[in-house]
Protein backbone atom coordinates (compact mmCIF):
# COMPACT_ATOMS: atom_id res chain seq x y z
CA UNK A 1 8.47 -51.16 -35.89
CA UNK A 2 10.38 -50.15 -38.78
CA UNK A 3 13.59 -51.73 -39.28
CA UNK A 4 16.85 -49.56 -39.00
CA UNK A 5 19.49 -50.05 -41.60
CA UNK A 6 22.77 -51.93 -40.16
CA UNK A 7 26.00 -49.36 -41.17
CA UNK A 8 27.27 -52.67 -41.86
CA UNK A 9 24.86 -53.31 -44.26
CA UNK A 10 24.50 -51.10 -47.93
CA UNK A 11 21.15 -50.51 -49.20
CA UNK A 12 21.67 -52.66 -51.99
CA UNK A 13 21.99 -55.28 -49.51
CA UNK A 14 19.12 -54.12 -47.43
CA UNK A 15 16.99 -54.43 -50.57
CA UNK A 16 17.67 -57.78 -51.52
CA UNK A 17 17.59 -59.10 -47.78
CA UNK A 18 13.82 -57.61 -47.78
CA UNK A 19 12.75 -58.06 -51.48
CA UNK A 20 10.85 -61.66 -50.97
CA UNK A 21 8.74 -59.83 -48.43
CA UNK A 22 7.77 -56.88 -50.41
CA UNK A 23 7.50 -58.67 -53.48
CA UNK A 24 4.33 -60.63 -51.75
CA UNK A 25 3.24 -57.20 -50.08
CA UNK A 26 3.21 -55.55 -53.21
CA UNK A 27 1.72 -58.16 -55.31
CA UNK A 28 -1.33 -58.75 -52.70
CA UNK A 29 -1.82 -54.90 -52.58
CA UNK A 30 -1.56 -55.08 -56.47
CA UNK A 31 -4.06 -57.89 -56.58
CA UNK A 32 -6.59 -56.24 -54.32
CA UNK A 33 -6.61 -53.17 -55.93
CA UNK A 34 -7.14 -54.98 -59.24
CA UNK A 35 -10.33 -56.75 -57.92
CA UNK A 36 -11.38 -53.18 -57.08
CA UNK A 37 -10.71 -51.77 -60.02
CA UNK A 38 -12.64 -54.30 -62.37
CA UNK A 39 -15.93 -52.66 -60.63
CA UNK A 40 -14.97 -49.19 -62.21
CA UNK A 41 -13.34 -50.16 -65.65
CA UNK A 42 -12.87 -47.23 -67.90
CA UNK A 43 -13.95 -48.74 -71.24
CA UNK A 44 -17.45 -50.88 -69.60
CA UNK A 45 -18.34 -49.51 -66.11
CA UNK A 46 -17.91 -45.84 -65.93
CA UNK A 47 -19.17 -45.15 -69.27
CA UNK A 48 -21.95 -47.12 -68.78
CA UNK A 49 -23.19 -45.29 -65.31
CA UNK A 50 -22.35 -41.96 -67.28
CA UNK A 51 -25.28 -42.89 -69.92
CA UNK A 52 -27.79 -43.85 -66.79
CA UNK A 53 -27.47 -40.72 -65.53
CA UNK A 54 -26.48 -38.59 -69.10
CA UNK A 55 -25.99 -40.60 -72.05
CA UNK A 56 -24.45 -37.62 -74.11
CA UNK A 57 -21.26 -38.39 -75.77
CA UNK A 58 -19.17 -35.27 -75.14
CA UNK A 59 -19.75 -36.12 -71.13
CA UNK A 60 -18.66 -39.75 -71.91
CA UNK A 61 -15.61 -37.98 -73.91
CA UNK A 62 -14.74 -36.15 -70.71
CA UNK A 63 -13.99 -39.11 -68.50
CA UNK A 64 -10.88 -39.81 -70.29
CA UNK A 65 -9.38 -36.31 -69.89
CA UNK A 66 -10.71 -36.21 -66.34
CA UNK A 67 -8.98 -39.55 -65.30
CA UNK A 68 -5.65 -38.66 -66.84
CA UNK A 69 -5.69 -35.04 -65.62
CA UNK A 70 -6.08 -36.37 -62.02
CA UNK A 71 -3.38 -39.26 -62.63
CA UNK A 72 -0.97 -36.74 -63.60
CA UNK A 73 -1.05 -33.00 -62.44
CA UNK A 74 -1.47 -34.06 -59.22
CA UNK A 75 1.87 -36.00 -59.13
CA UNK A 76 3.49 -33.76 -60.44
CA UNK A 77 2.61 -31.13 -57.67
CA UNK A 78 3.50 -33.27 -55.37
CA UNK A 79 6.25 -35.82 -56.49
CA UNK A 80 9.38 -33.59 -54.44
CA UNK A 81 7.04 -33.60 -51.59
CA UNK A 82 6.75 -37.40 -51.75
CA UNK A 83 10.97 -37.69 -52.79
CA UNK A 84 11.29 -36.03 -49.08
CA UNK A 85 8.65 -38.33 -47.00
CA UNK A 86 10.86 -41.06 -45.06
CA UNK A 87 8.27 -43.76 -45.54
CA UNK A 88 6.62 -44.08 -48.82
CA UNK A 89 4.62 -47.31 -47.82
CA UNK A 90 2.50 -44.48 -45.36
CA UNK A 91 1.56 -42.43 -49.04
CA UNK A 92 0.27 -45.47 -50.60
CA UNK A 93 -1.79 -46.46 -47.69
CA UNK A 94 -3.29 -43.06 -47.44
CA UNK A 95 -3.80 -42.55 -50.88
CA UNK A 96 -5.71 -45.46 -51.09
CA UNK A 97 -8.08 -44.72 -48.51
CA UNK A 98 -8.91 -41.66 -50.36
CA UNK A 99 -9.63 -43.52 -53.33
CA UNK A 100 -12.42 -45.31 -51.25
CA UNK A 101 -14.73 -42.41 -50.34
CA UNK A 102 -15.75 -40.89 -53.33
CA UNK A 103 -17.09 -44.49 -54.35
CA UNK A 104 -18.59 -45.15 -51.22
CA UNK A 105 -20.43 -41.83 -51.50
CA UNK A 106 -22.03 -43.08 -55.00
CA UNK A 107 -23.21 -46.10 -53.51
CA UNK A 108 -24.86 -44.25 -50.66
CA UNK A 109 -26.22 -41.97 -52.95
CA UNK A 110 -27.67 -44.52 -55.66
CA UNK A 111 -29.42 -46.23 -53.24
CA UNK A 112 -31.23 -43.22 -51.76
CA UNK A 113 -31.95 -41.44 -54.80
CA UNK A 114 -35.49 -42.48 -56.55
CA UNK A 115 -35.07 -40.60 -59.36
CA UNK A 116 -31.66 -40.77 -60.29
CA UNK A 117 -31.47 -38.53 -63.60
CA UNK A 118 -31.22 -35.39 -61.49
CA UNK A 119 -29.35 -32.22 -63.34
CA UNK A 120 -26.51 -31.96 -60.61
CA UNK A 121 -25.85 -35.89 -60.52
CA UNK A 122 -23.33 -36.09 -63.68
CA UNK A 123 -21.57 -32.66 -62.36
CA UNK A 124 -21.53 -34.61 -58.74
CA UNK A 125 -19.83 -37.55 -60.22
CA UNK A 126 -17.83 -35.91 -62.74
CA UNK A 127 -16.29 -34.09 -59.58
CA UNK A 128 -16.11 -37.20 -57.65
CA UNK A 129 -14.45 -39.14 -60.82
CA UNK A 130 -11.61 -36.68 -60.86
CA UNK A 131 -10.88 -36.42 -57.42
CA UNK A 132 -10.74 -40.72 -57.40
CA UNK A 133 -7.97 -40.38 -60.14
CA UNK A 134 -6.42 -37.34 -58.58
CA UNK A 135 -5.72 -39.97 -55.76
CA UNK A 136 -4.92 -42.94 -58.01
CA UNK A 137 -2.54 -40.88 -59.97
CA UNK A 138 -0.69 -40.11 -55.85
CA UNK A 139 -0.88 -43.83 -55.46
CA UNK A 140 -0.04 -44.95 -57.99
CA UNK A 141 3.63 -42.57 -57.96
CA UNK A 142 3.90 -44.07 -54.09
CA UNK A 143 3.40 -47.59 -55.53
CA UNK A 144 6.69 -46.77 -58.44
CA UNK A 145 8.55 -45.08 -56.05
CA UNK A 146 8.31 -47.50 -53.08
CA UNK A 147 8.60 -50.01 -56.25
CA UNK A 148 11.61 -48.55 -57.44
CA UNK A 149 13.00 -48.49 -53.91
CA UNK A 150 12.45 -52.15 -52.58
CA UNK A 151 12.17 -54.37 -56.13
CA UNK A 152 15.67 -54.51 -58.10
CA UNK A 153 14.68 -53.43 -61.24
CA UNK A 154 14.63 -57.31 -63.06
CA UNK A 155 12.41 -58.22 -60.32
CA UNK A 156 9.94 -55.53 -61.03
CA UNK A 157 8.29 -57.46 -64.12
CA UNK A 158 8.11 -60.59 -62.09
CA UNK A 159 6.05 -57.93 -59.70
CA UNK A 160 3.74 -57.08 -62.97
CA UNK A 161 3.56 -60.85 -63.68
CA UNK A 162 2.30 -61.77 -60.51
CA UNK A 163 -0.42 -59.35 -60.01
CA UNK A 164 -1.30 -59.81 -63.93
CA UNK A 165 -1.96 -63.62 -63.12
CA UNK A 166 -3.55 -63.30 -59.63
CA UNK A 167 -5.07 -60.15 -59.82
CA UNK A 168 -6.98 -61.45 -62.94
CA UNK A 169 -8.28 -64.21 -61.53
CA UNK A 170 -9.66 -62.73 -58.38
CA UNK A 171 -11.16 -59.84 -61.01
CA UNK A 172 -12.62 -62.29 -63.04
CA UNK A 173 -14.12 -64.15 -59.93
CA UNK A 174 -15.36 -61.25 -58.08
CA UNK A 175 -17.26 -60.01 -61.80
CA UNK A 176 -18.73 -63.60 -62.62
CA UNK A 177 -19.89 -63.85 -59.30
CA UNK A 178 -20.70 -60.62 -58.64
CA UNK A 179 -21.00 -58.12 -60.95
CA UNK A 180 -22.96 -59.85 -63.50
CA UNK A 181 -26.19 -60.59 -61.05
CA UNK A 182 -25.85 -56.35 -60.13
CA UNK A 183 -25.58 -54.85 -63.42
CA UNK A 184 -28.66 -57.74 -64.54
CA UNK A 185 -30.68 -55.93 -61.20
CA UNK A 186 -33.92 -53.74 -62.60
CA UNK A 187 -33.20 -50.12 -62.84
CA UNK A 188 -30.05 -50.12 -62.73
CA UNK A 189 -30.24 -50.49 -58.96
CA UNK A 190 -26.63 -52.44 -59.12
CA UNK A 191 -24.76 -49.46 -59.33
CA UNK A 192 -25.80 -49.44 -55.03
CA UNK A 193 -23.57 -52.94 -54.67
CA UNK A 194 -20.87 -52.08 -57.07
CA UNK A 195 -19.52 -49.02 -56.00
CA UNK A 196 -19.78 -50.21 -52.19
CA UNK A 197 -17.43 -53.79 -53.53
CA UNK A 198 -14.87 -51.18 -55.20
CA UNK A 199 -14.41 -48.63 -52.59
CA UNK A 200 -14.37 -51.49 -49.72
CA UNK A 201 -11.64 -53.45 -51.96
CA UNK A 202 -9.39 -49.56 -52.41
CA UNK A 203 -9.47 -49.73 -48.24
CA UNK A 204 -8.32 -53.11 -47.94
CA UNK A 205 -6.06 -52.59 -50.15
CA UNK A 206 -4.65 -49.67 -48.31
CA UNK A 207 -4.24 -51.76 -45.24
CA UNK A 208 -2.28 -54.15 -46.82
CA UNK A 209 0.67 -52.20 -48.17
CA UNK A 210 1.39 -51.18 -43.75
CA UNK A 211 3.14 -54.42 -44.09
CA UNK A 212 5.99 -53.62 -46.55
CA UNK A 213 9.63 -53.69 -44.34
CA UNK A 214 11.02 -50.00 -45.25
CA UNK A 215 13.74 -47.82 -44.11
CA UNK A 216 13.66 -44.66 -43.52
CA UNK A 217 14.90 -41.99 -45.76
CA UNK A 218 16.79 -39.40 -44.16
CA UNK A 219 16.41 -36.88 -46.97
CA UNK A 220 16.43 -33.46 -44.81
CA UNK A 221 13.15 -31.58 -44.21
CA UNK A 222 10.08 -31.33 -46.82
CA UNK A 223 10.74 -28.85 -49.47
CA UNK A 224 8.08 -25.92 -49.65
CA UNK A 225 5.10 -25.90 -51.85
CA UNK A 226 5.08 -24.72 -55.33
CA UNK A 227 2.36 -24.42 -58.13
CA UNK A 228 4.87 -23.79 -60.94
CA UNK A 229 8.20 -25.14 -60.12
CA UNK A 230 6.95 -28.36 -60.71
CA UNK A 231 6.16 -27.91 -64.33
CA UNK A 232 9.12 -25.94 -65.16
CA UNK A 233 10.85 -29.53 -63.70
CA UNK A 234 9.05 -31.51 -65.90
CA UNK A 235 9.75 -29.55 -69.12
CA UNK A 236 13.65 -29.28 -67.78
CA UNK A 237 13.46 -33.19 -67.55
CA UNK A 238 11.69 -33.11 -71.16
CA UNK A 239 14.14 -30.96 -73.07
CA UNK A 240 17.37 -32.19 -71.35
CA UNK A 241 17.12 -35.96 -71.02
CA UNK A 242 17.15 -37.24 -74.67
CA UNK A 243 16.44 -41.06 -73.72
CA UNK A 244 13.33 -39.83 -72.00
CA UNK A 245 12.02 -37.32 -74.18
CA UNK A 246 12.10 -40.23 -76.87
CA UNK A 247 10.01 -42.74 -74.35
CA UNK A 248 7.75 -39.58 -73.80
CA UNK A 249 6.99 -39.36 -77.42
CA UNK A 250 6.18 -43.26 -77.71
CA UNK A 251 3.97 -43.08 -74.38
CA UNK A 252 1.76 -39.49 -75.59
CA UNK A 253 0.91 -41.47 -79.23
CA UNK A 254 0.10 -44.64 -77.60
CA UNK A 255 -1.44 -43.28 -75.11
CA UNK A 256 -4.22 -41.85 -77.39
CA UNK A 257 -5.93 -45.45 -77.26
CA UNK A 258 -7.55 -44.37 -74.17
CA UNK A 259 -9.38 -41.33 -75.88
CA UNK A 260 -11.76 -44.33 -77.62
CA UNK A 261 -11.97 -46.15 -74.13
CA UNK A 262 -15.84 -44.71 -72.99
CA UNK A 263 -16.62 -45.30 -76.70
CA UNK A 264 -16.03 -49.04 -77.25
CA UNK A 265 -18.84 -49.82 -75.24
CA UNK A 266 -21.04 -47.42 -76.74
CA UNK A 267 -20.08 -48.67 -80.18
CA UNK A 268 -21.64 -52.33 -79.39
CA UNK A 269 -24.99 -51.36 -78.09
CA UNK A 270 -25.47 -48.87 -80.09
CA UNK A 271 -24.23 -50.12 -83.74
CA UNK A 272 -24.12 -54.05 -83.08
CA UNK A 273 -26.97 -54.07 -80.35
CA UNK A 274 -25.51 -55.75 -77.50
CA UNK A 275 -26.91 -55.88 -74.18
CA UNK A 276 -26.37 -55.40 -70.20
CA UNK A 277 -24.88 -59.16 -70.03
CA UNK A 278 -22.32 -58.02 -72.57
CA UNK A 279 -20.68 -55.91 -70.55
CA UNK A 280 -19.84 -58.85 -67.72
CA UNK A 281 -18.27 -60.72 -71.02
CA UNK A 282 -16.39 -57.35 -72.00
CA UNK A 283 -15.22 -56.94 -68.32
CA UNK A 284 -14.10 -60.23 -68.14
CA UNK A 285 -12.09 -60.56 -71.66
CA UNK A 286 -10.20 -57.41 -70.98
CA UNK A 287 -9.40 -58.46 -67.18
CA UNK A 288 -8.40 -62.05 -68.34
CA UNK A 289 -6.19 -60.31 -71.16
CA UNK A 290 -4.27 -58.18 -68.69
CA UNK A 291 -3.82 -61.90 -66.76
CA UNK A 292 -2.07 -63.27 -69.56
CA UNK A 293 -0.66 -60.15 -70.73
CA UNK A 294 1.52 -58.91 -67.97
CA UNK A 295 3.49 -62.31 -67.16
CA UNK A 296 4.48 -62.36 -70.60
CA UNK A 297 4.88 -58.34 -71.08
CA UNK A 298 6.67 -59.05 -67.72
CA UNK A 299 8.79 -61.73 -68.35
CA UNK A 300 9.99 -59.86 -71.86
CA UNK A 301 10.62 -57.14 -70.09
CA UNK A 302 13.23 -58.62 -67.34
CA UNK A 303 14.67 -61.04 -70.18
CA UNK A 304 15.39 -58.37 -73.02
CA UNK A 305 14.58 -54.94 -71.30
CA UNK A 306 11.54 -53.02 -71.08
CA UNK A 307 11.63 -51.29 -74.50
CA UNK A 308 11.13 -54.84 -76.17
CA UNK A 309 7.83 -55.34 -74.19
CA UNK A 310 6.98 -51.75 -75.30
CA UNK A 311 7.87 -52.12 -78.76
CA UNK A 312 5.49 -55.19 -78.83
CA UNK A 313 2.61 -53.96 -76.93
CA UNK A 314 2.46 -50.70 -78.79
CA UNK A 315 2.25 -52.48 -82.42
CA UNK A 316 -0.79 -54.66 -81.10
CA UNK A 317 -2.60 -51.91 -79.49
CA UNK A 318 -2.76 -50.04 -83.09
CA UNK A 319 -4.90 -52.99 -84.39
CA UNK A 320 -7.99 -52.13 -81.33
CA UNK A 321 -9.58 -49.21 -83.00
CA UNK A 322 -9.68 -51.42 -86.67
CA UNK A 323 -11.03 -54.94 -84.82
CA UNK A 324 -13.67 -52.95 -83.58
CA UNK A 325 -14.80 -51.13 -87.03
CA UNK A 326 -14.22 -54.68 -89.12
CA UNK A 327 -17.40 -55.91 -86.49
CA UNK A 328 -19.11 -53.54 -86.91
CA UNK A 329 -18.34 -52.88 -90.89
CA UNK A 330 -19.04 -56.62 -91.26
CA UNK A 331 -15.69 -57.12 -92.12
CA UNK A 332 -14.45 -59.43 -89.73
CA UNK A 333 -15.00 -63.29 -90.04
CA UNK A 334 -16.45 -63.63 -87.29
CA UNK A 335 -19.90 -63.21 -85.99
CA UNK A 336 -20.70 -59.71 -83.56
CA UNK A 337 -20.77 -62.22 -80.65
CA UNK A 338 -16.81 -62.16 -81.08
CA UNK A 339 -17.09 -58.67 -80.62
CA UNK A 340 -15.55 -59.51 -76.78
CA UNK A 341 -12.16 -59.76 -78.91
CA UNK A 342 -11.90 -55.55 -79.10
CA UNK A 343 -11.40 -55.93 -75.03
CA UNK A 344 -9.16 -58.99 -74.90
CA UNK A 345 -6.75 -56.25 -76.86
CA UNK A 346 -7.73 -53.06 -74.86
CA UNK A 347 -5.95 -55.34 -71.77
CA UNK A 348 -2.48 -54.12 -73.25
CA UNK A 349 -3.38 -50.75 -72.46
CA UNK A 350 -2.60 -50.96 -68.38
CA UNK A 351 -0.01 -53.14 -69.01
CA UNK A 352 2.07 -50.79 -71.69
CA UNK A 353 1.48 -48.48 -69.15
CA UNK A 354 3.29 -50.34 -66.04
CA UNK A 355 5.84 -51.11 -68.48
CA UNK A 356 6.93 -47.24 -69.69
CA UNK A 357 6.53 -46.50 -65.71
CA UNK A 358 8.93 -48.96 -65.14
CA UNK A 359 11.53 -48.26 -67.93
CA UNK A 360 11.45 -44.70 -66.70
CA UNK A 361 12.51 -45.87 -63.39
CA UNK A 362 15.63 -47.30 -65.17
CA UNK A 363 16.65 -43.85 -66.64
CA UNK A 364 17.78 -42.47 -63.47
CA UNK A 365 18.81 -43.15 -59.82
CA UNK A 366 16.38 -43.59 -56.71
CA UNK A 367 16.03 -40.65 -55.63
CA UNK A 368 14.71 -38.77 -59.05
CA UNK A 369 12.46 -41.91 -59.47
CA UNK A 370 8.96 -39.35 -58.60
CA UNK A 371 10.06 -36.52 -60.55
CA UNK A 372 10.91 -38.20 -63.84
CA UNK A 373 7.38 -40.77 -62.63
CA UNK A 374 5.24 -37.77 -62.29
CA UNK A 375 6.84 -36.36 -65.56
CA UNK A 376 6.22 -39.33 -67.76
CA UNK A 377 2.66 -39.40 -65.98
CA UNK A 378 1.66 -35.77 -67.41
CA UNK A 379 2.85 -36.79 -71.01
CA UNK A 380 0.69 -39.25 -70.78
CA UNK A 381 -2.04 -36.49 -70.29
CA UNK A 382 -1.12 -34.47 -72.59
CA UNK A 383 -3.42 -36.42 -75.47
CA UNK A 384 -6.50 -36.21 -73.08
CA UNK A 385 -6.55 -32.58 -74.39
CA UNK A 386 -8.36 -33.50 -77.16
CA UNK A 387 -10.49 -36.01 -75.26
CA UNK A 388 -13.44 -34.23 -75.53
CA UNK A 389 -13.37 -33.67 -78.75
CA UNK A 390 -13.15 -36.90 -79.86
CA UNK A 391 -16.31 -37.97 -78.25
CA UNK A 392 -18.19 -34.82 -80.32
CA UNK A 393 -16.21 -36.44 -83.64
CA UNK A 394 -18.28 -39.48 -82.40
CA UNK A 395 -21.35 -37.69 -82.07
CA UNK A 396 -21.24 -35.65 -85.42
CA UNK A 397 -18.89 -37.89 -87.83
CA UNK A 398 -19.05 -41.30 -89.21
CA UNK A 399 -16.92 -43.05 -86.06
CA UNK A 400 -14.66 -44.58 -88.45
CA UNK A 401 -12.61 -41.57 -88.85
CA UNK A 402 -11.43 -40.75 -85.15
CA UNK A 403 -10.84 -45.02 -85.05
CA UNK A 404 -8.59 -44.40 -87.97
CA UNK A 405 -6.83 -41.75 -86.98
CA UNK A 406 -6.28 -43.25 -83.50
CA UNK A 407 -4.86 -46.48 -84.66
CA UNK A 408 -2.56 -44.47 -86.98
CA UNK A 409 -1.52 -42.73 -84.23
CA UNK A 410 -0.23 -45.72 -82.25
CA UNK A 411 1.45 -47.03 -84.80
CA UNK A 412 3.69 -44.05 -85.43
CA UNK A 413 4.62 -44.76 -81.22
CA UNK A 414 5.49 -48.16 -82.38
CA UNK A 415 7.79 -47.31 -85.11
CA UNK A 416 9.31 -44.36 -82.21
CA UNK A 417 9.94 -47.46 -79.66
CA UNK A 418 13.42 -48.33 -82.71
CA UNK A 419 14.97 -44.79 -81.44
CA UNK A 420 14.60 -45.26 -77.32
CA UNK A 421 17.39 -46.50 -75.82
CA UNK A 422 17.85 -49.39 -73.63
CA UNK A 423 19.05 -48.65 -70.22
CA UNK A 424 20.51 -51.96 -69.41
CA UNK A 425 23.24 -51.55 -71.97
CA UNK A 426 24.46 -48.97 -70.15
CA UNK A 427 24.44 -50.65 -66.36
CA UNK A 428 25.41 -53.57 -68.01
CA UNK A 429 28.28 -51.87 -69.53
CA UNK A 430 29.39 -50.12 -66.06
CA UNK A 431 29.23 -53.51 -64.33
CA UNK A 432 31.84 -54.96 -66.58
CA UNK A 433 34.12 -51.76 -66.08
CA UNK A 434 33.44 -52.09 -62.40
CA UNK A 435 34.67 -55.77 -62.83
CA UNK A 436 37.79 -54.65 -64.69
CA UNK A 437 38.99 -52.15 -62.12
């Protein structure tokens, strides 16, 4: 039954009465999803079934583009349709379901298919991959706006911290104990096993956000559908808001660090001659990074605001793209077998991420929490644009030059973070007038 809100009661108080509750809810969906997700990692996983059933690297190049294309146009489409639903919790749990199938249908397929290097298998799953991140990019605007609706914001990177710690743990659990003995399978017959753990952990996960305590919104009936409207919103938001038009240049250069994700992988079999138990070790570095990562990131974040943890995260991230060429140069100190290090820094990437999410939720009130979400999520895809061509620089160019360029281009998002502003001045500032009068 959902609870009613008391008229004696505001919602501020409602929140905080509820926010131990949803916390945990939150954090256990947050976990579970994470445990999920390390079955399907960008930079190890996904490239690596794209070159068992390819292995050309402008198809590898179009994963990126694909997975930030669904995690953002489809928000944005759909972000006043979600501002009008009176439960959000219902969103994420639907959302998530549809993030199952798709993975579930690989498995099924995998394990009939004998020959599995068919012509219509990387157009299948290239379909299939977008459609997964067209629903992660819905749940993941559910999970910020229900977020932004039940967690005060300096209890949002506790949130972060939580599922950092505990959802790297279970990751790194599930992986040792179960992904390594799949991938090691002849024939690649793993793929069977790991795409039925991921999309069984997206329903689970699912399930558990029904038991978040929400009130209803009573915010009229749903607005009608349009194609364009929502786009002319975003670019409104973009030109008008100054504080978030500066956060939305910082988040589009950082962002590029994704465009080398499918190529990280490639780079150590191919150049340093790695194998198939490499990848467990790179799956597990990143996942134990973002463990350590987000409490801290977290922790910064509701001590000194989120544009510190930004500012830090951002700088670091501009060294990936140059520890992976000094391995491979042979100018690191370190032997190749340290080249697990690249993936212990790729962990900032989801974690930056969470963190601009949340210090857009700052910028404005409750209510315009999906539209300037879904905004900030389509910057963010914005750099995928040239996703594609990055992976034919890879093909045709020494590699060092798109790694360069890359790394330079995260650093100019780092020097950016000095201009954002930091919204916690400003509530901090009202609640001392507030006091006065």
């Amino acid at each position: 039954m959902v609870p009613r809100q008391s008229s004696e009661m505001s919602p501020d108080d409602v929140v905080t009465r509820h926010e131990r509750r949803n916390l945990s809810v939150l954090a256990v969906q947050n976990v579970v999803l994470r445990i999920g997700w390390i079955f399907k990692t960008e930079s190890v996983i996904m490239p690596a079934f794209m070159d068992a059933i390819s292995g050309a690297g402008w198809l590898r190049g179009l994963l990126p583009i694909l997975s930030r294309l669904g995690q953002s146009v489809p928000p944005l489409l759909f972000s006043d349709w979600m501002r009008t639903r009176p439960l959000k919790k219902t969103i994420l749990v639907l959302t998530a379901l549809q993030m199952a199938w798709p993975f579930l249908l690989l498995s099924l397929l995998w394990w009939q298919l004998e020959d599995r290097r068919q012509w219509w298998m990387p157009v299948l799953f290239l379909v299939l991959y977008f459609y997964f991140f067209s629903a992660t990019g819905l749940n993941q605007l559910a999970f910020g706006t229900l977020q932004g609706k039940l967690i005060r914001p300096n209890r949002r990177g506790l949130l972060l911290g939580i599922g950092g710690i505990v959802g790297s743990l279970g990751a790194v659990t599930a992986a040792l104990g179960f992904l390594r003995p799949w991938l090691m399978l002849p024939n690649q017959d793993g793929f069977t096993q790991v795409f039925l753990f991921n999309g069984g952990a997206f329903l689970i996960a699912g399930c558990v956000a029904l038991f978040c305590t929400e009130t209803r919104d009573d915010d009229g009936t749903a607005r009608p559908f349009h194609l364009t409207k929502p786009f002319q919103e975003a670019w409104k938001t973009y030109r008008t808001d100054r504080a978030f038009r500066r956060a939305a240049r910082v988040a589009m250069l950082f962002i590029t660090s994704f465009l080398l994700f499918p190529h990280y992988q490639w780079l150590g079999r191919e150049q340093l001659g790695t194998s198939s138990a490499d990848l467990i070790i790179w799956v597990v570095a990143q996942n134990i990074s973002v463990g350590i990562l987000s409490p801290i990131l977290g922790w910064v974040a509701d001590q000194f605001g989120n544009r510190l943890a930004i500012r830090i995260a951002v700088f670091a991230s501009a060294a990936t793209p140059l520890i992976a060429m000094s391995f491979v140069n042979g100018l690191s100190p370190l032997t190749p077998g340290w080249y697990w290090l690249t993936f212990v820094f790729l962990g900032l990437v989801p974690v930056t991420m969470k963190a601009i999410l949340n210090y857009t939720l700052e910028l404005v009130e409750t209510p315009d929490h999906p539209r300037y979400q879904s905004t900030m999520s389509l910057c963010f895809a914005i750099p995928f644009l040239f996703s594609p061509f990055v992976g034919l620089a890879i093909d045709r160019l020494p590699f060092e030059i798109p790694f360069v360029v890359v790394s330079g281009l995260i650093m100019v998002g780092g020097i950016l973070t000095f201009w954002m502003s930091e919204p916690r001045d400003s509530l901090e500032l009202a609640e001392k007038t507030e006091s006065v009068v």
